[in-house]
Structure formats: structure tokens, C-alpha cells
C-alpha atoms as a PDB file:
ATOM      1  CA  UNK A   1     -33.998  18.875  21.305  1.00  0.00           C
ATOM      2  CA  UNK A   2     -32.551  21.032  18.824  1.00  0.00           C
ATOM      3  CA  UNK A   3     -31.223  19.684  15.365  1.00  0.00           C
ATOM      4  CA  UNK A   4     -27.820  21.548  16.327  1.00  0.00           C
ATOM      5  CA  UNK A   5     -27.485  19.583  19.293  1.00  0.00           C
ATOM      6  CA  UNK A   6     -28.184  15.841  16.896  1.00  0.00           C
ATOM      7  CA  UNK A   7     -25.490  17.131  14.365  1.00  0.00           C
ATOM      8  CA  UNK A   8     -22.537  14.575  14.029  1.00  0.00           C
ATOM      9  CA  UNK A   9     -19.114  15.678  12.425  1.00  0.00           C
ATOM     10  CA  UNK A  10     -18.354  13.924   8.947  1.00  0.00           C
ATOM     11  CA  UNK A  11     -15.714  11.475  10.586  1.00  0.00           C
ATOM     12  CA  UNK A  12     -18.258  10.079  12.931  1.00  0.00           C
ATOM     13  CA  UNK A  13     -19.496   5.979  12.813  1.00  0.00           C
ATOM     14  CA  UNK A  14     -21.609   5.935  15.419  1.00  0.00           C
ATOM     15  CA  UNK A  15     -23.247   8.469  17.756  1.00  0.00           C
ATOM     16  CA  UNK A  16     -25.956   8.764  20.309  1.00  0.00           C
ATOM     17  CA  UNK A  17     -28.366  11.946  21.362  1.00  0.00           C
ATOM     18  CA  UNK A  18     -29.737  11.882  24.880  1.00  0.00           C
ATOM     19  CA  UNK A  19     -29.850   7.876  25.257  1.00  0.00           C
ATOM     20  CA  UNK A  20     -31.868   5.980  27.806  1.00  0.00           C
ATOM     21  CA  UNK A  21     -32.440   2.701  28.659  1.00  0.00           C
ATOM     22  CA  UNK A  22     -35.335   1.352  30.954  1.00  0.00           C
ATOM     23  CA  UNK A  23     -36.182  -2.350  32.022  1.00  0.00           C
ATOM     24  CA  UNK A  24     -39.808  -2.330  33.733  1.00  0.00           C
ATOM     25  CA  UNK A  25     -39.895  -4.747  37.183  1.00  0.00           C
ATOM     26  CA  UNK A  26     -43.337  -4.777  37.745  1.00  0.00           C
ATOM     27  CA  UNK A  27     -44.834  -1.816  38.898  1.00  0.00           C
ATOM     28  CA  UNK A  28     -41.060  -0.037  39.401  1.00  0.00           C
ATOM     29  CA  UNK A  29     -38.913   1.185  36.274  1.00  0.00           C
ATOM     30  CA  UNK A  30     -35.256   0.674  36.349  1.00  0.00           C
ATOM     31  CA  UNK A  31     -32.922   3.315  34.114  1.00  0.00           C
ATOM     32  CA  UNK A  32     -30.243   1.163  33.230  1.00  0.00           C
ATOM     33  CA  UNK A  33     -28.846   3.614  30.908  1.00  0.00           C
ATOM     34  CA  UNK A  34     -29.433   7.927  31.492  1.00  0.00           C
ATOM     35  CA  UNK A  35     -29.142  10.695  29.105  1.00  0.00           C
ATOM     36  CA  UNK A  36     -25.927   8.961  27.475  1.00  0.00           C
ATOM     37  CA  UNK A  37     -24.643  11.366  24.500  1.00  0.00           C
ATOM     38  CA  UNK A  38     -21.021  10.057  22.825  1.00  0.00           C
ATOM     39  CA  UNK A  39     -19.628   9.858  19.344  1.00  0.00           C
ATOM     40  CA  UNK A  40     -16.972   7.841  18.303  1.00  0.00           C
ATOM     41  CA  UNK A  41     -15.089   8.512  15.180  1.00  0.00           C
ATOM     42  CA  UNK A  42     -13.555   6.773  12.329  1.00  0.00           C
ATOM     43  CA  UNK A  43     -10.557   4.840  13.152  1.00  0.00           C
ATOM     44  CA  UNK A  44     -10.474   5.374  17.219  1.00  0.00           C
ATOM     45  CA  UNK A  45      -9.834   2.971  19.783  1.00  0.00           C
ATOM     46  CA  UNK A  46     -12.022   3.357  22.280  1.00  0.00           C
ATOM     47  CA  UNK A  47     -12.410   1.392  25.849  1.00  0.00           C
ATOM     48  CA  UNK A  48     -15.975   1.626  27.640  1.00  0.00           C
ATOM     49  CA  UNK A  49     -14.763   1.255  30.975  1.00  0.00           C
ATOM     50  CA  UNK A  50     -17.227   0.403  34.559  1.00  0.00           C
ATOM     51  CA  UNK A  51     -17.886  -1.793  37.203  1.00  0.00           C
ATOM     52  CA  UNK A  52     -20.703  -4.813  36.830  1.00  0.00           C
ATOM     53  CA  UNK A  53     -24.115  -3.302  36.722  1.00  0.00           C
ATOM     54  CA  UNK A  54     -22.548   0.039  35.458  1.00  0.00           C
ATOM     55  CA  UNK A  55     -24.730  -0.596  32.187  1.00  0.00           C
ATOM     56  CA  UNK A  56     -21.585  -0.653  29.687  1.00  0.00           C
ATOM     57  CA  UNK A  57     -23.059  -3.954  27.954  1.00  0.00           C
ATOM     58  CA  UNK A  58     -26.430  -2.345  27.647  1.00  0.00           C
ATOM     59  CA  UNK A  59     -24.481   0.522  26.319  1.00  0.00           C
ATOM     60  CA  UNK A  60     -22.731  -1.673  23.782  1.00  0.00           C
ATOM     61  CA  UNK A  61     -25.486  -3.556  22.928  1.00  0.00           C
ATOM     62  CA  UNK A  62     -27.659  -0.181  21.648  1.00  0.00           C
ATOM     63  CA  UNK A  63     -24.884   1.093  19.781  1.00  0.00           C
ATOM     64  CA  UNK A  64     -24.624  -2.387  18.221  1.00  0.00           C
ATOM     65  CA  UNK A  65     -28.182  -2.700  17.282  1.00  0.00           C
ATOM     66  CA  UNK A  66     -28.568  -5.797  19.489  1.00  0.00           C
ATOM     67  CA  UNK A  67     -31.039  -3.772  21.736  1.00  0.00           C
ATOM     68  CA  UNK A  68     -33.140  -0.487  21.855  1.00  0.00           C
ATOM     69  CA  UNK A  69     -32.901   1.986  23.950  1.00  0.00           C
ATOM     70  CA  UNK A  70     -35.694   3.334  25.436  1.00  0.00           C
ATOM     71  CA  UNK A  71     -35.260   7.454  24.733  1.00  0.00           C
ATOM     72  CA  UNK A  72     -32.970   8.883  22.819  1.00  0.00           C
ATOM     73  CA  UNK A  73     -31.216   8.863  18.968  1.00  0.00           C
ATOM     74  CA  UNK A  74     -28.737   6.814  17.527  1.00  0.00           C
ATOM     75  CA  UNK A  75     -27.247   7.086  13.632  1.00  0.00           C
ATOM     76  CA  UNK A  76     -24.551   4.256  12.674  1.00  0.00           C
ATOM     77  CA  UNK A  77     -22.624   5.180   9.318  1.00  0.00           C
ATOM     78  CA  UNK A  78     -24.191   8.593   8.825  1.00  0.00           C
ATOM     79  CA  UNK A  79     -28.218   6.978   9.385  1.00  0.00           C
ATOM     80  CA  UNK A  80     -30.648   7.417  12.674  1.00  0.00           C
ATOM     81  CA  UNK A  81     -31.070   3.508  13.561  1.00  0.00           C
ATOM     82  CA  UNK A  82     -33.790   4.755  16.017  1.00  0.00           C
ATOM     83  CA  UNK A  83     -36.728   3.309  14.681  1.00  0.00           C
ATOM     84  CA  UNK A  84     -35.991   0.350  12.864  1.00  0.00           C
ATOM     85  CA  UNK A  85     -37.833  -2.807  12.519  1.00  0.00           C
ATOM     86  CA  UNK A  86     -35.742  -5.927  14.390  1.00  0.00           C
ATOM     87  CA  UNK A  87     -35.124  -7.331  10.147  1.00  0.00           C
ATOM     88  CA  UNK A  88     -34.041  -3.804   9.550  1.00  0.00           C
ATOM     89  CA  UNK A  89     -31.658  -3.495  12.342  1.00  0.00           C
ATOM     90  CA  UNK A  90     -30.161  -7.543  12.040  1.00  0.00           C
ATOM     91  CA  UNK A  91     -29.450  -6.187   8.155  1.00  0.00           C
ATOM     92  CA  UNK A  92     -27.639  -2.901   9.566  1.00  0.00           C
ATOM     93  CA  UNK A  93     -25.923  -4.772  12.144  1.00  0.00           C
ATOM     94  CA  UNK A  94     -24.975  -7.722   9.715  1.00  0.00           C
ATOM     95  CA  UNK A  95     -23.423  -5.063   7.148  1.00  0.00           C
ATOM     96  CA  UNK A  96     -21.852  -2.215   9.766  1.00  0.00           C
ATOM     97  CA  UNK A  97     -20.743  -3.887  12.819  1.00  0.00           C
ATOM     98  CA  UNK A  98     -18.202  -6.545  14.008  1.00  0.00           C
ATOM     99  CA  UNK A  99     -18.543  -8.338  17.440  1.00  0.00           C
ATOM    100  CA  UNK A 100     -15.810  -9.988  19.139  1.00  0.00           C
ATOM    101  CA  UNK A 101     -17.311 -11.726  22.958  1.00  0.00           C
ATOM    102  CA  UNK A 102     -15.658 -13.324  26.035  1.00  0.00           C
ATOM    103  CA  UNK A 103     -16.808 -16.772  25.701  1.00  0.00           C
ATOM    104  CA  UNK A 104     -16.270 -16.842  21.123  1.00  0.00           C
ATOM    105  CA  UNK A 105     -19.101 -17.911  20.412  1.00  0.00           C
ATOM    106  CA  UNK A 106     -18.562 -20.496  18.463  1.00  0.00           C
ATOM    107  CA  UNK A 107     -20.388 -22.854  16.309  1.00  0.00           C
ATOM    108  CA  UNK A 108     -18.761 -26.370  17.524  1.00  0.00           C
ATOM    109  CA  UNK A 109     -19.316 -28.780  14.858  1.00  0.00           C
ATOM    110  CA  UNK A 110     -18.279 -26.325  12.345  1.00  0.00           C
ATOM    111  CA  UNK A 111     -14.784 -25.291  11.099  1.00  0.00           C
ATOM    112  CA  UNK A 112     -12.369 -22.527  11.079  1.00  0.00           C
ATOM    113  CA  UNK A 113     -13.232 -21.136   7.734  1.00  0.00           C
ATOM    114  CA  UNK A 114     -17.029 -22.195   8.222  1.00  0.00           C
ATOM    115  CA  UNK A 115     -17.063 -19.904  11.553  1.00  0.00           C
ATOM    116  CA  UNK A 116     -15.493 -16.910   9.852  1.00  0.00           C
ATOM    117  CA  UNK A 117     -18.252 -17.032   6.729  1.00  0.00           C
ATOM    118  CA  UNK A 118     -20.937 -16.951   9.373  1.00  0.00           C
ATOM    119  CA  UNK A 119     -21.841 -13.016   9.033  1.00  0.00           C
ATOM    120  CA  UNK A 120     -21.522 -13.835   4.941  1.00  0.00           C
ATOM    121  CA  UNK A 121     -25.132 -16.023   4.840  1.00  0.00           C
ATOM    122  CA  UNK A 122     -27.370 -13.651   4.015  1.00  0.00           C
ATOM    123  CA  UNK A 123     -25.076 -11.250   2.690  1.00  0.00           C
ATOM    124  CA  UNK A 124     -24.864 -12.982  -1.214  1.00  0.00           C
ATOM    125  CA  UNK A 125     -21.577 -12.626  -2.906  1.00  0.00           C
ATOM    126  CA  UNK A 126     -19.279 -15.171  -4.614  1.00  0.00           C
ATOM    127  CA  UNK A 127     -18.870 -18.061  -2.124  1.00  0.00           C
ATOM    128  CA  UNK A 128     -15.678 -19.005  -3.306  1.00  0.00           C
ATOM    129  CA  UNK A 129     -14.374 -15.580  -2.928  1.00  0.00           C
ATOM    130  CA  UNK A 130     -15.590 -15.393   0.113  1.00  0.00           C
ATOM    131  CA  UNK A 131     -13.955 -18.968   1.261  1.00  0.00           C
ATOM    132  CA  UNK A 132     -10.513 -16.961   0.031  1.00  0.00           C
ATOM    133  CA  UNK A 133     -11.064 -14.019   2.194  1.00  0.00           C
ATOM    134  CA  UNK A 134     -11.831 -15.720   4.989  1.00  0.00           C
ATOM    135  CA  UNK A 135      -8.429 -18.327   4.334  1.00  0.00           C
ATOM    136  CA  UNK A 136      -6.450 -14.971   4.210  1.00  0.00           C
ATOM    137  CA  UNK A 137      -7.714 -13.259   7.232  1.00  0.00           C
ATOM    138  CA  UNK A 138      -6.854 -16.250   9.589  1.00  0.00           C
ATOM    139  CA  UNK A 139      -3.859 -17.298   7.570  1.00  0.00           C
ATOM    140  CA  UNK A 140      -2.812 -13.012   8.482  1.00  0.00           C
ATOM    141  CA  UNK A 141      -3.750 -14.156  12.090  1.00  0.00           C
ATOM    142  CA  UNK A 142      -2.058 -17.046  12.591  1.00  0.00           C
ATOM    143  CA  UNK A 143      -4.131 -19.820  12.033  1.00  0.00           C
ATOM    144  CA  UNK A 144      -3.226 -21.141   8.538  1.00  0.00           C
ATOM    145  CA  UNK A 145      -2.965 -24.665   9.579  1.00  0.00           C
ATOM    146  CA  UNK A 146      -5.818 -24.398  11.763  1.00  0.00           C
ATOM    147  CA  UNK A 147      -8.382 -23.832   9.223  1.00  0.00           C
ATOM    148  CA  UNK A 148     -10.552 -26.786   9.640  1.00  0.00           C
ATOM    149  CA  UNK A 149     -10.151 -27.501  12.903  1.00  0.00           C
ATOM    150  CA  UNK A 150     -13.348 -27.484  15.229  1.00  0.00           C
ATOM    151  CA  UNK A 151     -13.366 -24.876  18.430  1.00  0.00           C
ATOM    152  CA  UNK A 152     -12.917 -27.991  20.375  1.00  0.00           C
ATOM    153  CA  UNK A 153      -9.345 -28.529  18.778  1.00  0.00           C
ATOM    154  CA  UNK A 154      -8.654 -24.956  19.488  1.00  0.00           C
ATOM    155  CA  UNK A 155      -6.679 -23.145  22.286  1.00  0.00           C
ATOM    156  CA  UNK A 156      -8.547 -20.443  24.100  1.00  0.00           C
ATOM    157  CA  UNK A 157      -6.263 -17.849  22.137  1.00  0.00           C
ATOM    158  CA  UNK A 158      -6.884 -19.396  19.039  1.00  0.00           C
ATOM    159  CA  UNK A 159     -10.696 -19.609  19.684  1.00  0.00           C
ATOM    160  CA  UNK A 160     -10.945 -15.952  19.926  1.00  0.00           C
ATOM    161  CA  UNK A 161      -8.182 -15.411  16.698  1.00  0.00           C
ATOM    162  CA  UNK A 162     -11.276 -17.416  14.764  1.00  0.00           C
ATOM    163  CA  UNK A 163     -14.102 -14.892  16.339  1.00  0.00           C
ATOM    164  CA  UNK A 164     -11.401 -11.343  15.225  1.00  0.00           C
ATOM    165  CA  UNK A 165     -11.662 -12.931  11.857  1.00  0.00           C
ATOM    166  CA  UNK A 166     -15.680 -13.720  11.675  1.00  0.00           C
ATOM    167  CA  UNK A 167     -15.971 -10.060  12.989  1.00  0.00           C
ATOM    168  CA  UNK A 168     -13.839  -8.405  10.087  1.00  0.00           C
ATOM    169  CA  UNK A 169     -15.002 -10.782   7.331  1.00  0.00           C
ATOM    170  CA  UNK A 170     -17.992  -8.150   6.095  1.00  0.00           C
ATOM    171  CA  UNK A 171     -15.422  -5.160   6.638  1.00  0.00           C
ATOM    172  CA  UNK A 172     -17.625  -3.267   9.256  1.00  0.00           C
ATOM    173  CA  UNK A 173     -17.712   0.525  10.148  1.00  0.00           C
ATOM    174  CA  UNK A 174     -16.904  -0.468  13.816  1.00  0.00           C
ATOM    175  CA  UNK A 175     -15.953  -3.565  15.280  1.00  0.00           C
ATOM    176  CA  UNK A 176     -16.896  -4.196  19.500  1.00  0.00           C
ATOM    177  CA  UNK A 177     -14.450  -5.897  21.657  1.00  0.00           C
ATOM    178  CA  UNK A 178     -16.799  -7.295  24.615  1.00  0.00           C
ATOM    179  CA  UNK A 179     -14.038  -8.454  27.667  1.00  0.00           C
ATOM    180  CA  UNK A 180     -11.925 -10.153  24.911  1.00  0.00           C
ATOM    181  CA  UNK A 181      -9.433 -11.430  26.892  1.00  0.00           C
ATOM    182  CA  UNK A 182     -11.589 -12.530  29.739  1.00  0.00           C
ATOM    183  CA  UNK A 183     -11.106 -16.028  29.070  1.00  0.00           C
ATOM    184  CA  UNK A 184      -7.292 -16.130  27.808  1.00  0.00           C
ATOM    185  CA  UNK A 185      -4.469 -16.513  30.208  1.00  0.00           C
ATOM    186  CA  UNK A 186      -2.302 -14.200  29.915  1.00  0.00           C
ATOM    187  CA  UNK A 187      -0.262 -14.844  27.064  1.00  0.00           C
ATOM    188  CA  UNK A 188      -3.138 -15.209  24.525  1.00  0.00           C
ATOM    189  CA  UNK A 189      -4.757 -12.181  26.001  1.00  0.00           C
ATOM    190  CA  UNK A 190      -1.457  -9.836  25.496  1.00  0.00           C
ATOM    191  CA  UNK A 191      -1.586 -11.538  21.694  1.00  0.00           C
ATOM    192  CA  UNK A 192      -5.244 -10.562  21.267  1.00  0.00           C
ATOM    193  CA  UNK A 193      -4.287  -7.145  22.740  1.00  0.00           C
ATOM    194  CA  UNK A 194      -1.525  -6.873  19.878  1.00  0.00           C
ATOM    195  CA  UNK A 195      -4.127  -7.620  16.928  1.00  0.00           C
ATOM    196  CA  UNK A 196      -6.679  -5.079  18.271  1.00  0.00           C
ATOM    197  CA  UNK A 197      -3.995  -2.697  18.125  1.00  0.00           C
ATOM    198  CA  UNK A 198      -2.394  -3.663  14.817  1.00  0.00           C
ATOM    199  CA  UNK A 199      -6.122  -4.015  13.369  1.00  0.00           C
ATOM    200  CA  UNK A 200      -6.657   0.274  14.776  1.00  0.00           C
ATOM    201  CA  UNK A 201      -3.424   1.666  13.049  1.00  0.00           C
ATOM    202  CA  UNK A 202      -4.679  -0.181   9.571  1.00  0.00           C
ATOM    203  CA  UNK A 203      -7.917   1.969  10.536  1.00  0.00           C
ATOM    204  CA  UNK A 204     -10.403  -0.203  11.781  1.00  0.00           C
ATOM    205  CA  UNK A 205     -12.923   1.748  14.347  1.00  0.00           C
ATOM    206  CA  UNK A 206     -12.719  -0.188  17.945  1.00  0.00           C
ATOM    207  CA  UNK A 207     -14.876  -0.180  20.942  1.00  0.00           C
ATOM    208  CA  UNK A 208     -13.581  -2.401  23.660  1.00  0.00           C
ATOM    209  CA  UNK A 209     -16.144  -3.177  26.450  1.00  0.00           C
ATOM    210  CA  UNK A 210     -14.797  -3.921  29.682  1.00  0.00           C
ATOM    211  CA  UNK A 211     -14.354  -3.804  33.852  1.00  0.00           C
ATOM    212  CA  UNK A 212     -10.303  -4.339  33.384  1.00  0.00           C
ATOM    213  CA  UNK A 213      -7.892  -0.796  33.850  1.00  0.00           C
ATOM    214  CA  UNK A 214      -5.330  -3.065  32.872  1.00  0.00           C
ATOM    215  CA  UNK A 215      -7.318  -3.950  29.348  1.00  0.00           C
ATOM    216  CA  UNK A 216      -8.214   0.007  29.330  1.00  0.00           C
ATOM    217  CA  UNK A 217      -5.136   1.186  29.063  1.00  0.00           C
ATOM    218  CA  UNK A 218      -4.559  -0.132  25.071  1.00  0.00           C
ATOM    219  CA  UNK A 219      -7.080   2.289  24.589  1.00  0.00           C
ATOM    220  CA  UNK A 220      -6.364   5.944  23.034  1.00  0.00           C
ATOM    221  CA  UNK A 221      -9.572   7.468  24.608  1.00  0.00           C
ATOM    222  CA  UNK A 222     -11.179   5.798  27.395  1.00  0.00           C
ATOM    223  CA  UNK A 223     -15.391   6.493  28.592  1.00  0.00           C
ATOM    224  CA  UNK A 224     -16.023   5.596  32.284  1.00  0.00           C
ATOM    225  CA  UNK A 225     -19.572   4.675  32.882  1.00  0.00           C
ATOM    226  CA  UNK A 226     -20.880   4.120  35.965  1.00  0.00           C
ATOM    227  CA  UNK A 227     -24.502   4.169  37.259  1.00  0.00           C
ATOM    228  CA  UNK A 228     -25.591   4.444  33.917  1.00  0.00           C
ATOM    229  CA  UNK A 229     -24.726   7.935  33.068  1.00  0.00           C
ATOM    230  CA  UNK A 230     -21.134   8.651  31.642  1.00  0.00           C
ATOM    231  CA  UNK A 231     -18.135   9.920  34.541  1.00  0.00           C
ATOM    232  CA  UNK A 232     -15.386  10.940  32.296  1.00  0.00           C
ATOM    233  CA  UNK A 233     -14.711  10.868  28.635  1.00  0.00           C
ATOM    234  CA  UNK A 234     -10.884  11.655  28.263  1.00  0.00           C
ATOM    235  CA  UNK A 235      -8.752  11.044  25.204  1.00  0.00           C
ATOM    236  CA  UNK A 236      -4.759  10.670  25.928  1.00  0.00           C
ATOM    237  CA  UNK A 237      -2.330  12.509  24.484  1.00  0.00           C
ATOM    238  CA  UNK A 238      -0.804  10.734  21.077  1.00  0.00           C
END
């Protein structure tokens, strides 16, 4: 592989050379991912788009450092993540990358504010500065006088509000969006839809993961996987 082919532009977060992923079953291999080369740049919006078993979470969890993939390069903020140890990666991942799931994942007997400092443990810092960021970012999203409320004294919508804010608190290089409205109804998912968006024109890089056109279509470039190797890769028209 040549180093022209590896060379990212300067606006690129995150990019990956030639990626594969392979899961052995015994004697057989299966190639979950194949020869997957993308780049997404600063401040895009970006939907990974596929059917179940398409291997668009295995795809978002290599580019978020949450797996490994098998061949292949990755660099995340200008640096080849390729090789590091699993402490080196969870310190990478902790510092560049924001993840927003389908079922929260939330800490139950802890609060609001207590949630959204999560990402800030091992980070140091004031914690009292932090405790104000993390006030302002759900008070900007709503949820100023929901702050110390438990997830079980939250609505669905509200539940994932919490889970935007722990995934902006450490102001990452690219934030993932995995089916975030696949457990609203569907007025909490069109208000989650309108903070992704607002969040992209202040210039936050976004990669929503999902099986939903519908969900897609937010998107200003969309990536189609499907059998583990990329379709299409088409940007619209702003």
C-alpha cells in the first residue's frame, strides 16, 4: 500500500485505509467488514446507513476504538490508532470521541449531572468546573430542572437528552449517534433529530449509525453499507 494512497486531507477526524474485520467460527472465518476505505471530515453529518448484519456497528465500533479491526489503518485526530494497547485506545477514545446509543446507557442510581461527568473520571480537571459545564449543557438541552433526577424519573426523550450531554462533556473530535431514536416515540425522536442538527451547524463532527431512511435523511452525506463492503458514498447537494 502506498503512503499516497494512506494520506488524509488536513480537515479530516477520522479515516480508514483498506479496513477489515474477521470473527473466527471454528475452523471457518467470517469477514464482517471488507476493504472499507472512508474519511469523514471536520464538522460533517454523516449517516452509516444498512440492513442488520450489514456490519455498520462493527464499522462504528472500529472507528470508535471500541474494537479492532482485523487488516487495515485507522488515524483519529491526525494519529494511526492501529496498534494501540486496549489502555491506549480507552484514553484516545475517552479524550476524541462522543457516543450517543439506543438504549442510554445509563447509570440508574446516579443523577443527571452525575451521568454527564461520567467520561470526566479519569480525565482530572477542576471538579467544580466540571459540575458547571455539565449544569450548562443540560440546562442548553432542556433539562434544567431535571438535573438530579435518576433515569428512572426520566422520559425516554429526556433519557437520551442526558446521554447528548455525557457525549459532548469532554468536547470530542467526533461524536457517534448509534439508532438514537430507536427507543423514542416519535415526538422525542424528531426533538433528538433537532439537537443533532443544531449540535452540526455549531460544528460538531456526527456519525449517525442506523437501518432507518427516514433517520438518514437528516444526514448531509449518507454511506450505504451492506455485506460488509461500502455500496454508495454520496454527499447531497447544500
Amino acid at each position: 500500500m502506498s503512503t499516497k494512497k494512506n494520506k488524509t486531507s488536513p480537515d479530516s477526524v477520522l479515516s480508514l485505509f483498506h479496513v477489515s474485520k474477521d470473527y473466527q467460527l471454528g475452523d471457518e472465518t467470517l469477514r464482517v467488514l471488507d476493504d472499507v476505505s472512508l474519511e469523514i471530515k471536520s464538522g460533517e453529518l454523516v449517516a452509516i446507513i444498512g440492513p442488520s448484519g450489514s456490519g455498520k456497528s462493527t464499522l462504528m465500533h472500529i472507528m470508535g476504538l471500541l474494537d479492532r479491526q482485523s487488516k487495515g489503518t485507522v488515524t483519529l485526530a491526525g494519529r494511526d490508532v492501529s496498534d494501540l494497547s486496549e489502555a491506549e485506545a480507552a484514553r484516545l477514545r475517552n479524550h476524541y470521541v462522543g457516543f450517543i446509543f439506543q438504549q442510554f446507557n445509563l447509570l440508574p442510581r446516579t443523577s443527571s449531572v452525575e451521568n454527564v461527568l461520567l467520561p470526566t473520571i479519569y480525565n482530572g480537571g477542576d471538579a467544580k468546573l466540571l459540575q458547571q459545564k455539565a449544569i450548562k449543557i443540560l440546562s442548553e438541552l432542556g433539562l434544567d430542572q431535571r438535573l438530579g433526577n435518576y433515569p428512572n424519573q426520566l422520559s425516554g426523550g429526556q433519557q437520551q437528552r442526558v446521554a447528548i450531554a455525557r457525549a459532548l462533556i469532554n468536547d470530542p473530535a467526533v461524536i457517534f449517534a448509534d439508532e438514537p431514536t430507536g427507543n423514542l416515540d416519535s415526538k422525542s425522536g424528531h426533538e433528538v433529530v433537532e439537537i443533532l442538527k443544531n449540535l452540526n451547524k455549531q460544528g460538531r463532527t456526527i456519525v449517525i449509525v442506523t437501518h432507518d431512511p427516514e433517520l438518514a435523511k437528516m444526514a448531509h452525506r449518507i454511506i450505504h453499507i451492506f455485506d460488509g463492503r461500502i455500496k454508495s458514498d454520496k454527499r447531497k447537494k447544500l
